[in-house]
Protein backbone atom coordinates (compact mmCIF):
# COMPACT_ATOMS: atom_id res chain seq x y z
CA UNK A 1 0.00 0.00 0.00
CA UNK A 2 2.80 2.27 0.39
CA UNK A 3 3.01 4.63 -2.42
CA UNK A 4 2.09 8.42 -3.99
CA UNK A 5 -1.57 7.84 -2.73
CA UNK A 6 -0.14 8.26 0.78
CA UNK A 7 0.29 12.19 0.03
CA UNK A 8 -3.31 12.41 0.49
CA UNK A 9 -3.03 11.18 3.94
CA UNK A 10 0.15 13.66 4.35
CA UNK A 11 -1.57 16.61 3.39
CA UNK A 12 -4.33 15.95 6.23
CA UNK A 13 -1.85 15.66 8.29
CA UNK A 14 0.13 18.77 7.77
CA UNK A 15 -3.42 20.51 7.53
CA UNK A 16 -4.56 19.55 10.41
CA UNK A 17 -0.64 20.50 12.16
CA UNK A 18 -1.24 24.26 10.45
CA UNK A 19 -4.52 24.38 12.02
CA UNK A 20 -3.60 23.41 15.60
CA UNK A 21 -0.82 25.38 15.65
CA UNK A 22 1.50 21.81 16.17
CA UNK A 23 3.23 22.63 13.05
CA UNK A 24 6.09 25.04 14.12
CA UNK A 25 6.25 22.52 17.02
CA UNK A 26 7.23 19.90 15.81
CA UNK A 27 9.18 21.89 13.34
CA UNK A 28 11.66 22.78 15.76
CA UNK A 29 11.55 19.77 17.79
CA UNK A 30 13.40 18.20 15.17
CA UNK A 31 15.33 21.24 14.30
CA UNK A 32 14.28 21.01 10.50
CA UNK A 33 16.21 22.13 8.11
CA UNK A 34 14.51 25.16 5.30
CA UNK A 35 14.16 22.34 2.70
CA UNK A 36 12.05 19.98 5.25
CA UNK A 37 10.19 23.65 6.49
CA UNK A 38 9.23 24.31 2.98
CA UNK A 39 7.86 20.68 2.37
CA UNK A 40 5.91 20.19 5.35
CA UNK A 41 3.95 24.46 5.27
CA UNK A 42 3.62 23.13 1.18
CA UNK A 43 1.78 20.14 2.56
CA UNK A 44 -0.30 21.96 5.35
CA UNK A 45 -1.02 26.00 4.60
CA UNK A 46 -2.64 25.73 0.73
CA UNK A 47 -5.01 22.76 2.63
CA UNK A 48 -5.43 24.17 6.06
CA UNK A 49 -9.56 23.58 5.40
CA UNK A 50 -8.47 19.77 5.42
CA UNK A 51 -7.49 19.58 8.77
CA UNK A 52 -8.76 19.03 11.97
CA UNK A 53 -9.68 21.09 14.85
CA UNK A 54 -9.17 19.30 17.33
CA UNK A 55 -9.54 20.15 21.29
CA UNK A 56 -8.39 23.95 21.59
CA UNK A 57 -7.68 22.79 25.42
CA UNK A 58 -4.68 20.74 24.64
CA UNK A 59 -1.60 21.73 23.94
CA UNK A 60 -0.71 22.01 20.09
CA UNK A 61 0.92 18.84 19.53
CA UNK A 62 -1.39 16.23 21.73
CA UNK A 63 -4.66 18.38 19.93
CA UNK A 64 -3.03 17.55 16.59
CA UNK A 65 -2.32 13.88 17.28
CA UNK A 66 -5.87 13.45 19.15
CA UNK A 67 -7.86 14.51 16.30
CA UNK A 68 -5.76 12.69 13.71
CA UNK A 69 -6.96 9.08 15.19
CA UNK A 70 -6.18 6.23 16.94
CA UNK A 71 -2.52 5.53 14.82
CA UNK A 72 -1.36 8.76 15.33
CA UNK A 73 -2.14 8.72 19.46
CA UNK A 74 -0.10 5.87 19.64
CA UNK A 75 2.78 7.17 17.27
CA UNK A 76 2.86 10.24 20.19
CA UNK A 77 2.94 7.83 23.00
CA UNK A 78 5.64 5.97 21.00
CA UNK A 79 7.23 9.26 20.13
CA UNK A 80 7.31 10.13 24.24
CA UNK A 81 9.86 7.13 24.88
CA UNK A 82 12.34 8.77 22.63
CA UNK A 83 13.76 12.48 23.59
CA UNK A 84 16.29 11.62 21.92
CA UNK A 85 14.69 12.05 18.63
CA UNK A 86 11.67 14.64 19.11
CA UNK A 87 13.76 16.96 22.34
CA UNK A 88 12.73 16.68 25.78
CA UNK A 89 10.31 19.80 25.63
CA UNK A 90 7.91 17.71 22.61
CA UNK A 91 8.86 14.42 24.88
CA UNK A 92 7.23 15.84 27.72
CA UNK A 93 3.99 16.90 25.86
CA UNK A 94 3.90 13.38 24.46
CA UNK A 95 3.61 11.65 27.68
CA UNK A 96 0.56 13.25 28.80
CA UNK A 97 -1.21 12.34 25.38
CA UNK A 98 -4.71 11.92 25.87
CA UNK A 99 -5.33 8.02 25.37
CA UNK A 100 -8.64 8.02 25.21
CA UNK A 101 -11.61 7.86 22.53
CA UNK A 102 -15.21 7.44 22.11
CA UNK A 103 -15.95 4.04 23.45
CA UNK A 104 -17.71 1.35 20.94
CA UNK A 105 -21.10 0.13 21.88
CA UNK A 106 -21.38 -3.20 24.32
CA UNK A 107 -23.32 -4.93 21.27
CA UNK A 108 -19.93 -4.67 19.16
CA UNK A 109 -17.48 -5.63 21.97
CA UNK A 110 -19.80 -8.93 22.15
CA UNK A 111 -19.61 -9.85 19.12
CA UNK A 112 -16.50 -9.58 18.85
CA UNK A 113 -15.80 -11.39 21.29
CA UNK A 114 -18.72 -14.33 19.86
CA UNK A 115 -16.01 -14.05 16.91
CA UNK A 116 -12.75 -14.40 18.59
CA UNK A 117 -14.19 -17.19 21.45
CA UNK A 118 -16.32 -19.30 19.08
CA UNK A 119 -19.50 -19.06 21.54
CA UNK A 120 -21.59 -16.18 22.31
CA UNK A 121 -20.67 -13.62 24.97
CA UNK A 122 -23.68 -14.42 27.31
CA UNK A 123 -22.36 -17.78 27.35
CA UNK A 124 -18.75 -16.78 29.26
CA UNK A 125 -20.20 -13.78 30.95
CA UNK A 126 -23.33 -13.43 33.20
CA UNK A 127 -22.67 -9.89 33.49
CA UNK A 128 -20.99 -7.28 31.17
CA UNK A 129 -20.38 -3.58 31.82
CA UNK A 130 -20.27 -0.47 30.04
CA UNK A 131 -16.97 -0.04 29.06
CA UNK A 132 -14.73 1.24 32.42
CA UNK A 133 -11.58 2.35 29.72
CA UNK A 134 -11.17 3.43 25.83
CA UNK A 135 -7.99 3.68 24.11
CA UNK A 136 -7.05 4.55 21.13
CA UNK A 137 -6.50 0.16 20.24
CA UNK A 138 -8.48 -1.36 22.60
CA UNK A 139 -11.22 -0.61 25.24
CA UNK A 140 -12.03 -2.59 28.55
CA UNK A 141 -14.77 -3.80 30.50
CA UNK A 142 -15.86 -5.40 34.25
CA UNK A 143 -17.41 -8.77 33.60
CA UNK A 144 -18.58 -11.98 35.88
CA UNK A 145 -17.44 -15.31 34.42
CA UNK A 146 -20.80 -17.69 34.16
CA UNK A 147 -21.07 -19.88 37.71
CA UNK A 148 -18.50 -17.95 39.18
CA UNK A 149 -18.27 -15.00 41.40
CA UNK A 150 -15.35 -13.93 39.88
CA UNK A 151 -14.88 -10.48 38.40
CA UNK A 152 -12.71 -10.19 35.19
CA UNK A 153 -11.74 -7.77 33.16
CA UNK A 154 -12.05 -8.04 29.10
CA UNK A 155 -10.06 -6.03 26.58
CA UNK A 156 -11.38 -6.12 23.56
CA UNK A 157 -10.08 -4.62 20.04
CA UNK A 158 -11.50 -1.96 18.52
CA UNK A 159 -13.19 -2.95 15.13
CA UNK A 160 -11.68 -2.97 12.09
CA UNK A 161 -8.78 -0.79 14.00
CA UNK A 162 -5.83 -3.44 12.47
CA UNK A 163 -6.38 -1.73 8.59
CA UNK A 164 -7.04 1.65 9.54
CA UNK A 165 -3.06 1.23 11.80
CA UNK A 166 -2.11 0.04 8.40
CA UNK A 167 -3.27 2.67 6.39
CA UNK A 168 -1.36 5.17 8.56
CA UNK A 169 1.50 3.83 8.64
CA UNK A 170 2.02 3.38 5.49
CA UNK A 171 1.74 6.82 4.96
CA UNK A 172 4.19 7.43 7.80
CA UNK A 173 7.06 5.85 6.09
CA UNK A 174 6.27 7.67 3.41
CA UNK A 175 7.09 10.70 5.72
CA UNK A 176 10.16 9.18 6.78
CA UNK A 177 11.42 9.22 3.25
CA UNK A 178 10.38 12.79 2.74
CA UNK A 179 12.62 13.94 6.02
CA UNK A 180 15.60 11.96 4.62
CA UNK A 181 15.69 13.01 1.10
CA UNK A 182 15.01 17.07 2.25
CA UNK A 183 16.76 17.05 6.25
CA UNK A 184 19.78 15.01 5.51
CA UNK A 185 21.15 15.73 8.88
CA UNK A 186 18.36 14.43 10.32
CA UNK A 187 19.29 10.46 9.10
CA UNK A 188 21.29 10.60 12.34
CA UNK A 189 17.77 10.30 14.10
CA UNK A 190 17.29 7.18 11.48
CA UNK A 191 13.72 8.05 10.76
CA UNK A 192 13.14 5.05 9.14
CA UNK A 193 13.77 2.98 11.92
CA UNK A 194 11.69 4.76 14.43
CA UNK A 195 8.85 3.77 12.28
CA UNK A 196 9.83 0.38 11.95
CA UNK A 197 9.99 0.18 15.76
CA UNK A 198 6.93 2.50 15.68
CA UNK A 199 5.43 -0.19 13.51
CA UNK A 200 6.81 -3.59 15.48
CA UNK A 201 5.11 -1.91 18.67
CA UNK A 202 1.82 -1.46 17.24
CA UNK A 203 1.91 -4.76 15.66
CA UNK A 204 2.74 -6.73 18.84
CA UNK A 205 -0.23 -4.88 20.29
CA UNK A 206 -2.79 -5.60 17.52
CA UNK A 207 -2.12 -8.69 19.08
CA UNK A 208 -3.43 -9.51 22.16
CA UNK A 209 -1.83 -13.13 22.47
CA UNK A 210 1.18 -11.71 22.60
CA UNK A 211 0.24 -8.90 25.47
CA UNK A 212 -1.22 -12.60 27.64
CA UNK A 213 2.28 -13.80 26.67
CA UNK A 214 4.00 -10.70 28.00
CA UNK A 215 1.63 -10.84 30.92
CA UNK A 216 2.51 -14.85 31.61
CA UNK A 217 6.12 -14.44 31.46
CA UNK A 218 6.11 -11.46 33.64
CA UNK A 219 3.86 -13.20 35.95
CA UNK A 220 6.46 -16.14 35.78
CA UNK A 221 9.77 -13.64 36.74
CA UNK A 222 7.47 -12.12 39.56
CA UNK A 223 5.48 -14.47 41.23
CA UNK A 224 8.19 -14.47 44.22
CA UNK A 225 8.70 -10.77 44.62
CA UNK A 226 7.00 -10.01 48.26
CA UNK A 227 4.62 -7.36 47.80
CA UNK A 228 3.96 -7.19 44.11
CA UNK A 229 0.99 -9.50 42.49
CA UNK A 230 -0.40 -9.36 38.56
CA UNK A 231 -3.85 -10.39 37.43
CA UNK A 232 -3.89 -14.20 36.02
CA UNK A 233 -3.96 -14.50 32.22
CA UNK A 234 -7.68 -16.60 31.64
CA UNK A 235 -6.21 -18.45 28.70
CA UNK A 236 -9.43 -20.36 28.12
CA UNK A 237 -11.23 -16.69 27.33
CA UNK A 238 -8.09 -14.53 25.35
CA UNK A 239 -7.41 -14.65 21.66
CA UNK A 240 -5.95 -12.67 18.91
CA UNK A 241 -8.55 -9.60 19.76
CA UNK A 242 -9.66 -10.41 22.85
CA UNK A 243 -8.44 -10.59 25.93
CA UNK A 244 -9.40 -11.52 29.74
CA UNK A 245 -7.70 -11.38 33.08
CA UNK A 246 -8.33 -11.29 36.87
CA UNK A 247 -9.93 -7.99 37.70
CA UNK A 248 -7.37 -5.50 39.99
CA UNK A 249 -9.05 -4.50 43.37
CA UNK A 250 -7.34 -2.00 44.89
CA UNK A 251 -6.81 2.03 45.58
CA UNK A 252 -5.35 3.90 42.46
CA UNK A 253 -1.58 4.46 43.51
CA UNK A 254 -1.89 8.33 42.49
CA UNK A 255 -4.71 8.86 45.47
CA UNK A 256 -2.58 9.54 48.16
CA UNK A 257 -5.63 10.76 50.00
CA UNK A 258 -7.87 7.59 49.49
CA UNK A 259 -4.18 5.38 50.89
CA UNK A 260 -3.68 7.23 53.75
CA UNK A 261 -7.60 6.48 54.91
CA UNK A 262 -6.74 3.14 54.04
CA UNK A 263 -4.04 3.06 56.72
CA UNK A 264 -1.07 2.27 53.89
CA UNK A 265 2.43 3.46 54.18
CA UNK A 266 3.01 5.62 51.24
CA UNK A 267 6.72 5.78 52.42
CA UNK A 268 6.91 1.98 52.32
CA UNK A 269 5.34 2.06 49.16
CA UNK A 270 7.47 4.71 47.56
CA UNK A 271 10.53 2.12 47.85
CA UNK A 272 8.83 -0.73 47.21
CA UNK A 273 7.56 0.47 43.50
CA UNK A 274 11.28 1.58 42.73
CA UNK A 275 12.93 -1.28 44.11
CA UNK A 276 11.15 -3.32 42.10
CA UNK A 277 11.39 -1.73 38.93
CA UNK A 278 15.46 -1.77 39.70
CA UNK A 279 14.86 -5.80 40.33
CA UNK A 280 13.06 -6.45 37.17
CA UNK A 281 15.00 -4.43 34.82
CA UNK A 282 18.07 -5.88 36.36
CA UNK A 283 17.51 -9.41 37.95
CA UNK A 284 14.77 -10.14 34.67
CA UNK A 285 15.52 -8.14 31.84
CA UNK A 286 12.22 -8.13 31.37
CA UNK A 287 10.44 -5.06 32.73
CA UNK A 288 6.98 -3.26 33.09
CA UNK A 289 7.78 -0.28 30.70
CA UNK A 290 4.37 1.58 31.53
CA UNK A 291 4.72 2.23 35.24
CA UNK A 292 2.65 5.14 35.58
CA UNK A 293 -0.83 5.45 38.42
CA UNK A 294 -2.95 4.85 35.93
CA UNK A 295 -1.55 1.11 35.90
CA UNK A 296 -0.70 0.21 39.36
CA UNK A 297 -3.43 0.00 42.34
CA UNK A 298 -2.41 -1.15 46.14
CA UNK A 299 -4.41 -3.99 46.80
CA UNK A 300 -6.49 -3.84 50.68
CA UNK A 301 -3.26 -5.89 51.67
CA UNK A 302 -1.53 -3.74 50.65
CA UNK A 303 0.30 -5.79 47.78
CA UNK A 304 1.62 -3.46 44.45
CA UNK A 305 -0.56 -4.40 41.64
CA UNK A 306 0.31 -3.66 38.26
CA UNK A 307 -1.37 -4.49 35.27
CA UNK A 308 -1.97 -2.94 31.44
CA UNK A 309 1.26 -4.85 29.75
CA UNK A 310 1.08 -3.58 26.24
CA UNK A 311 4.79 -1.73 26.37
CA UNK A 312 6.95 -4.39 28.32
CA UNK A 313 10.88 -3.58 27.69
CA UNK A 314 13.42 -6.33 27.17
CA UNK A 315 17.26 -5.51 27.89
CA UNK A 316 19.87 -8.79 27.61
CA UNK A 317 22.23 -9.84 30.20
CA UNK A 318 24.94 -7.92 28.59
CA UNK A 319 23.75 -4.39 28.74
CA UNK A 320 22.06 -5.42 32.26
CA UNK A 321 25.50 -5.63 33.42
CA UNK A 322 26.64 -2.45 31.77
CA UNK A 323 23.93 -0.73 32.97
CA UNK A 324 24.28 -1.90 36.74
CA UNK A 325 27.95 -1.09 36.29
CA UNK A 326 27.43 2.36 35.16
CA UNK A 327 24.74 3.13 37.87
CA UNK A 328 27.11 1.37 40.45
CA UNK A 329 30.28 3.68 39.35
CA UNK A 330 27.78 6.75 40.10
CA UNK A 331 26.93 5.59 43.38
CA UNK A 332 30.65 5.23 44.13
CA UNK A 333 31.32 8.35 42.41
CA UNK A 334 33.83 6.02 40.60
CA UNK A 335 34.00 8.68 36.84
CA UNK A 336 36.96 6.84 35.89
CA UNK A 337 34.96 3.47 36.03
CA UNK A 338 32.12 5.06 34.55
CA UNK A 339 34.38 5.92 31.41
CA UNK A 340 36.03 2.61 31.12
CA UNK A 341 32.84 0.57 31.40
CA UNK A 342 32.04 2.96 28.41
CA UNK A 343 34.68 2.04 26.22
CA UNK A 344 34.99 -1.35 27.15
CA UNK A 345 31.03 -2.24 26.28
CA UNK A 346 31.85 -0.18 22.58
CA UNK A 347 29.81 2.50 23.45
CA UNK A 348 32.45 5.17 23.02
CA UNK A 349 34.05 4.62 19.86
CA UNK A 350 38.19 3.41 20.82
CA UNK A 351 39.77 6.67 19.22
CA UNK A 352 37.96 8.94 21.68
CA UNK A 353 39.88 9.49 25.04
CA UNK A 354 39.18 7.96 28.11
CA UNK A 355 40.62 10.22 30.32
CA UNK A 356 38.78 13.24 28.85
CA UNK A 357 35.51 11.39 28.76
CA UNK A 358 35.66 10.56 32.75
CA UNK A 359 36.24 14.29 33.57
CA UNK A 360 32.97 15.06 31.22
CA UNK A 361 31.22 12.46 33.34
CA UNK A 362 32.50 13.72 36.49
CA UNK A 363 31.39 17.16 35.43
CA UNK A 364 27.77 15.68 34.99
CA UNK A 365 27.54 13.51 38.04
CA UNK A 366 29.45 16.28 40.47
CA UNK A 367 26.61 18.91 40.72
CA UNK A 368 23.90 16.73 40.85
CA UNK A 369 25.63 15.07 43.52
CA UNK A 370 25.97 18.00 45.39
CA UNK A 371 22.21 18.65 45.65
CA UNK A 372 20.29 17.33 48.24
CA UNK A 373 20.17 13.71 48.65
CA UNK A 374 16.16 13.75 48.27
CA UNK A 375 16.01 15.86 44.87
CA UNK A 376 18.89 13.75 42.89
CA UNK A 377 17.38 12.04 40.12
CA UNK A 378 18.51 9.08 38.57
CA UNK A 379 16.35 9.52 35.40
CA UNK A 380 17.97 13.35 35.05
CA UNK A 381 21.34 11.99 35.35
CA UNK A 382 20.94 8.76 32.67
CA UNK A 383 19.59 11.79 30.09
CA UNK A 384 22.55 13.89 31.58
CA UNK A 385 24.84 11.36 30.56
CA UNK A 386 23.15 10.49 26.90
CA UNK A 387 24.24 13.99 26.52
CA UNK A 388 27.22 13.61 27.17
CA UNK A 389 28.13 9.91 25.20
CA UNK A 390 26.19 11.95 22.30
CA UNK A 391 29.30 14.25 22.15
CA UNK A 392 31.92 11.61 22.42
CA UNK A 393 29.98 9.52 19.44
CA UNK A 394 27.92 6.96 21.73
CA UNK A 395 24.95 5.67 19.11
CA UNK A 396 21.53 6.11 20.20
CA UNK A 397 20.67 2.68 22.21
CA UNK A 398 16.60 2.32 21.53
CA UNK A 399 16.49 -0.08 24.70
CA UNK A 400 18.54 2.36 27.26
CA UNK A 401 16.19 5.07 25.94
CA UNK A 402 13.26 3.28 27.40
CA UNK A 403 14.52 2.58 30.40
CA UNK A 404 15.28 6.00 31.11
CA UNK A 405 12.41 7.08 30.56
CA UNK A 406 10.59 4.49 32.40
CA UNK A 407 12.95 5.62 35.35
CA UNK A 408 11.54 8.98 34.79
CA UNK A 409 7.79 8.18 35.11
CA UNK A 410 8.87 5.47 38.19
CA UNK A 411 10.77 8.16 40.00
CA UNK A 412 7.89 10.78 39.09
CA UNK A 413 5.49 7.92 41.06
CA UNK A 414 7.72 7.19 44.07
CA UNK A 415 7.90 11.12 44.71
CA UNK A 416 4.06 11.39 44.35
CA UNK A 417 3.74 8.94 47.13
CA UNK A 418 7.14 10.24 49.04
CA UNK A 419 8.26 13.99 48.34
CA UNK A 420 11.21 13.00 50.45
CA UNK A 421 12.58 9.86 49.12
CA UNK A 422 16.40 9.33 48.37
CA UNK A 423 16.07 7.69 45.10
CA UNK A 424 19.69 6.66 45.61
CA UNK A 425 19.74 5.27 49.32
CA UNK A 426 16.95 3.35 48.20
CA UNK A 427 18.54 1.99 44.14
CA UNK A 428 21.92 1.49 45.87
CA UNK A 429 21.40 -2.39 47.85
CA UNK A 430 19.35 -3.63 44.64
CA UNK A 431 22.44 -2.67 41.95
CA UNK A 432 25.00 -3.32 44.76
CA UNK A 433 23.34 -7.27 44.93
CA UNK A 434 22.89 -7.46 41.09
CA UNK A 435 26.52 -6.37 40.75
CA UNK A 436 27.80 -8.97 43.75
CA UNK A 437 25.51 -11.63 41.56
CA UNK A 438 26.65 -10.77 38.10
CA UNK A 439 30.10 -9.54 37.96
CA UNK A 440 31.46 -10.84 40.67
CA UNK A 441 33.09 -14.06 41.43
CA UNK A 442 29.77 -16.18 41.63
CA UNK A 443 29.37 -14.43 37.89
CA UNK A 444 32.08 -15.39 36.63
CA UNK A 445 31.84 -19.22 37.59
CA UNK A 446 28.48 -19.06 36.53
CA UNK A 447 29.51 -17.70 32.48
CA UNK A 448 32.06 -20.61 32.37
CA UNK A 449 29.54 -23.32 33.36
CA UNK A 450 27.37 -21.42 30.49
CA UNK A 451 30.44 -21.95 28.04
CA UNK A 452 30.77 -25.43 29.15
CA UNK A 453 27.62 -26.23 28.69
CA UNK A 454 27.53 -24.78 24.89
CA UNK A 455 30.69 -26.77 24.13
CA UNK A 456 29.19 -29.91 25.47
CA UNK A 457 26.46 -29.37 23.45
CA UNK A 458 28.94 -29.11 20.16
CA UNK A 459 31.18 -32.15 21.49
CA UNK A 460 29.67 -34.81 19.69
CA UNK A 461 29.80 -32.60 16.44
CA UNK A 462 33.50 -32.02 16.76
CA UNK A 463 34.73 -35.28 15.98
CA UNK A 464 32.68 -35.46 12.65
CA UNK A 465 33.96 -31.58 11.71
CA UNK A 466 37.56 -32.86 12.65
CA UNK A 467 37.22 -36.30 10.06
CA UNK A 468 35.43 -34.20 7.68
CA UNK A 469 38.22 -32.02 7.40
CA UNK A 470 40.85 -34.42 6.95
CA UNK A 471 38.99 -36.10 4.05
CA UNK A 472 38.94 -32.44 2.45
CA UNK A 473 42.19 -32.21 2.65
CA UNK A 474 43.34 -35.51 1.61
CA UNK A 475 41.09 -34.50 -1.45
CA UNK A 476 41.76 -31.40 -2.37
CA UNK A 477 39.04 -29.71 -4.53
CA UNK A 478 38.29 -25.98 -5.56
CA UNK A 479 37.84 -24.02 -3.30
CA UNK A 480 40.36 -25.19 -0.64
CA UNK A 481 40.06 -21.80 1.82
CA UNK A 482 37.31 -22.74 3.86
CA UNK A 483 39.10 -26.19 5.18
CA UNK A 484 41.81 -24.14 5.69
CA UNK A 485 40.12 -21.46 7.28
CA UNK A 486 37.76 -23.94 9.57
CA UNK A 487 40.99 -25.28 11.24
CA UNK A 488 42.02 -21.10 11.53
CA UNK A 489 38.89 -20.64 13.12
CA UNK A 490 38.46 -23.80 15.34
CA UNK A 491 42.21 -22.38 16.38
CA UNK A 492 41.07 -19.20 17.43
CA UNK A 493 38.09 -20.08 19.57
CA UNK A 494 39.91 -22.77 21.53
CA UNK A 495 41.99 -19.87 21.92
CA UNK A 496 40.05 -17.45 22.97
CA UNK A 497 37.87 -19.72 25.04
CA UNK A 498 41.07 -20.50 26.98
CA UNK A 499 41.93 -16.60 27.58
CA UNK A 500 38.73 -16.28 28.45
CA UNK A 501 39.45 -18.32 31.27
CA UNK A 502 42.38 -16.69 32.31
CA UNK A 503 40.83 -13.30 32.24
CA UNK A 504 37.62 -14.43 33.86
CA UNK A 505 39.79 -15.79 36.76
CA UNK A 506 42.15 -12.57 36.92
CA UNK A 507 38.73 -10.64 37.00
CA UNK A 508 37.35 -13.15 39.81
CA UNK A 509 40.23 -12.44 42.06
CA UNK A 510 39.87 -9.23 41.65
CA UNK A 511 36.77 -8.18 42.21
CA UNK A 512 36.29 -10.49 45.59
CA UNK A 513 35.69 -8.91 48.85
């Protein structure tokens, strides 16, 4: 579907900018070139009639997005994660988008539902309720599973809403071509692959299997953590468009009024909700990436509950262990660490100097250190030091990004519930443990029983590689290099495995206690 026909669906869009006033906006959000400028007025000024009003009590940007639909709300929200490509200022506009939309009727959700299940509605559900949520994908509602006096929540796709995400999308990598051929300093920001993630997200959500997946697995990581509980996935009653889980009783964490006449410690609270965002994103690599009120309620036992797992961020053990080492060399004040850990992951590219790059960090990390313990923030500093790896030619890292700014909004909830928290007293046992568990000695036993176990795995291969390449080369045949360069490269990794060792065992002795 991409092609020309998409301009239609561009002019709208810059009509509808013109008209709210989002145009200059977003303009210089992005710092647009005159040859971009000239493009995107030519596609919004002669057609300002086209667009959209929109709310005039929004702010520009989230009135331009709101009236443009459902594809473009989410595109904002999407948009929010990365400052790095729209500026904070835009960023910050973003994450208060307006996610909600006319609700579809209850006769539409059923049948929908009749669709996706195979049996009618009235058959799973003795009652149903208006909906109690509309977004701009999906909307929810309060149900009562038949014989059962348990309360459930269904989300249910909006109809038709998979072609009309198509549609505009489509037209948005049209867009994305238009910025790089006229804003070639702009490619830096790799337009084309924020709409390709743009367009993974809103895939993986069209799909609400994969949200119960998200859900199950997070579930699975969790279901130890003291304190924190998740509404059960009902398998029996989810499908591709439909979806139904336990239904969250509980006080909405952003009513500090209603928790206090409940008698809960907002204090205790406060740590609890950052501590285990710290454990997940570190321990799990697998974290709630939507960590906002809205999403989390305190249970009458006073148990976190979180639910709502459409943005769920993954990080791998690698970076995990960058990242803990970078937040650890903060907490230590340890810049030179900082640096190094830098270099050594390949973030900084190996021609830049180390020495130089520590006192940048150290001119970052001193002031903020020298504020009061209760007003550092951890998500300021992680943006202060993007800034910084920016000028020393550190690439843009989509899944740090996320995490920052998930650190933003958990920080922004701790401090709702606790003006007086140290966010750093509080981080500082969790990364000190995952550091003690990961890069210490106990880590580095545990990576060569990993390697051991992958070799083992290869063992009975090896003897059949090894005959097979003596026969080659007691035949020799056209082309002879890649015998030759098999044995080169079955050289090099016994090699390496067995530096490996050495190192791992000069690094064990060094880091113990």
């Amino acid at each position: 579907m991409r092609g020309p026909h998409n301009i239609i669906r561009l002019i709208r869009t810059g009509a509808t900018l013109e008209r709210t006033g989002a145009m200059n906006v977003v303009l210089d959000a992005y710092d647009a070139p005159k040859p971009l400028r000239f493009v995107a007025k030519a596609l919004g000024k002669p057609f300002f009639w086209l667009g959209y009003q929109g709310d005039p009590e929004m702010p520009p940007a989230t009135r331009a997005l709101t009236a443009l639909g459902p594809a473009y709300i989410k595109f904002g929200q999407v948009l929010s994660t990365r400052p790095d490509v729209v500026g904070d200022e835009l960023a910050v506009q973003l994450r208060v988008l307006q996610d909600k939309l006319p609700p579809f009727s209850i006769e539409e959700a059923k049948s929908e539902i009749g669709r996706e299940l195979g049996v009618p509605a009235e058959t799973i559900f003795s009652e149903f309720s208006e909906p109690v949520a509309a977004a701009s994908i999906a909307q929810v509602h309060k149900a009562r599973l038949v014989g059962s006096d348990e309360d459930v929540a269904v989300k249910v796709l909006r109809p038709d809403i998979e072609r009309a995400f198509r549609q505009d999308v489509d037209a948005f990598y049209l867009a994305a071509r238009i910025v790089e051929l006229f804003a070639p300093g702009a490619r830096r920001l790799r337009p084309m692959d924020v709409i390709e993630h743009f367009d993974g997200v809103v895939r993986g959500e069209l799909d609400l299997r994969l949200e119960s997946s998200s859900a199950s697995e997070f579930a699975a990581n969790t279901k130890d953590d003291p304190g924190f509980t998740l509404p059960s996935i009902k398998w029996d009653y989810s499908a591709r468009r439909v979806m139904t889980l336990g239904w969250a009783d509980g006080i909405n964490m952003g009513d500090n009024d209603a928790l206090d006449a409940a008698g809960h410690n907002r204090q205790e609270l406060s740590e609890r909700v950052l501590k285990l965002f710290l454990l997940h994103a570190l321990r799990d690599g697998f974290f709630h990436a939507d960590m906002h009120q809205g999403n989390m309620k305190v249970a009458p036992n006073g148990d976190v509950i979180a639910y709502d797992f459409g943005i769920m961020g993954h990080i791998d053990e690698y970076t995990r262990r960058v990242y803990a080492e970078i937040l650890f060399g903060f907490i230590r004040r340890d810049f030179k660490r900082v640096a190094e850990v830098h270099f050594e992951a390949g973030y900084v590219p190996p021609d830049k100097d180390v020495d130089e790059f520590a006192r940048a960090l150290r001119a970052v990390g001193e002031p903020i250190f020298g504020m009061d313990a209760s007003k550092i923030s951890m998500g300021r500093l992680l943006a202060y030091l993007f800034e910084v790896t920016e000028r020393f030619g550190m690439e843009t890292r989509t899944e740090l990004i996320l995490l920052q700014r998930t650190m933003v909004v958990v920080e922004g909830v701790a401090r709702s519930l606790n003006p007086h928290i140290n966010i750093w007293q509080v981080a500082a046992p969790v990364v000190t443990d995952y550091i003690q568990k990961s890069i210490g000695p106990r880590a580095v036993l545990s990576d060569l029983t990993k390697t051991a176990r992958v070799l083992g795995r290869f063992g009975p291969r090896l003897p059949v590689l090894v005959e097979q390449a003596l026969i080659a080369q007691s035949n020799p045949a056209p082309p002879r290099r890649p015998t030759f360069w098999r044995w080169i490269f079955l050289a090099l990794f016994l090699g390496a495995l067995a530096s490996t060792s050495v190192i791992a065992l000069i690094e064990a002795i060094r880091l113990a206690p």
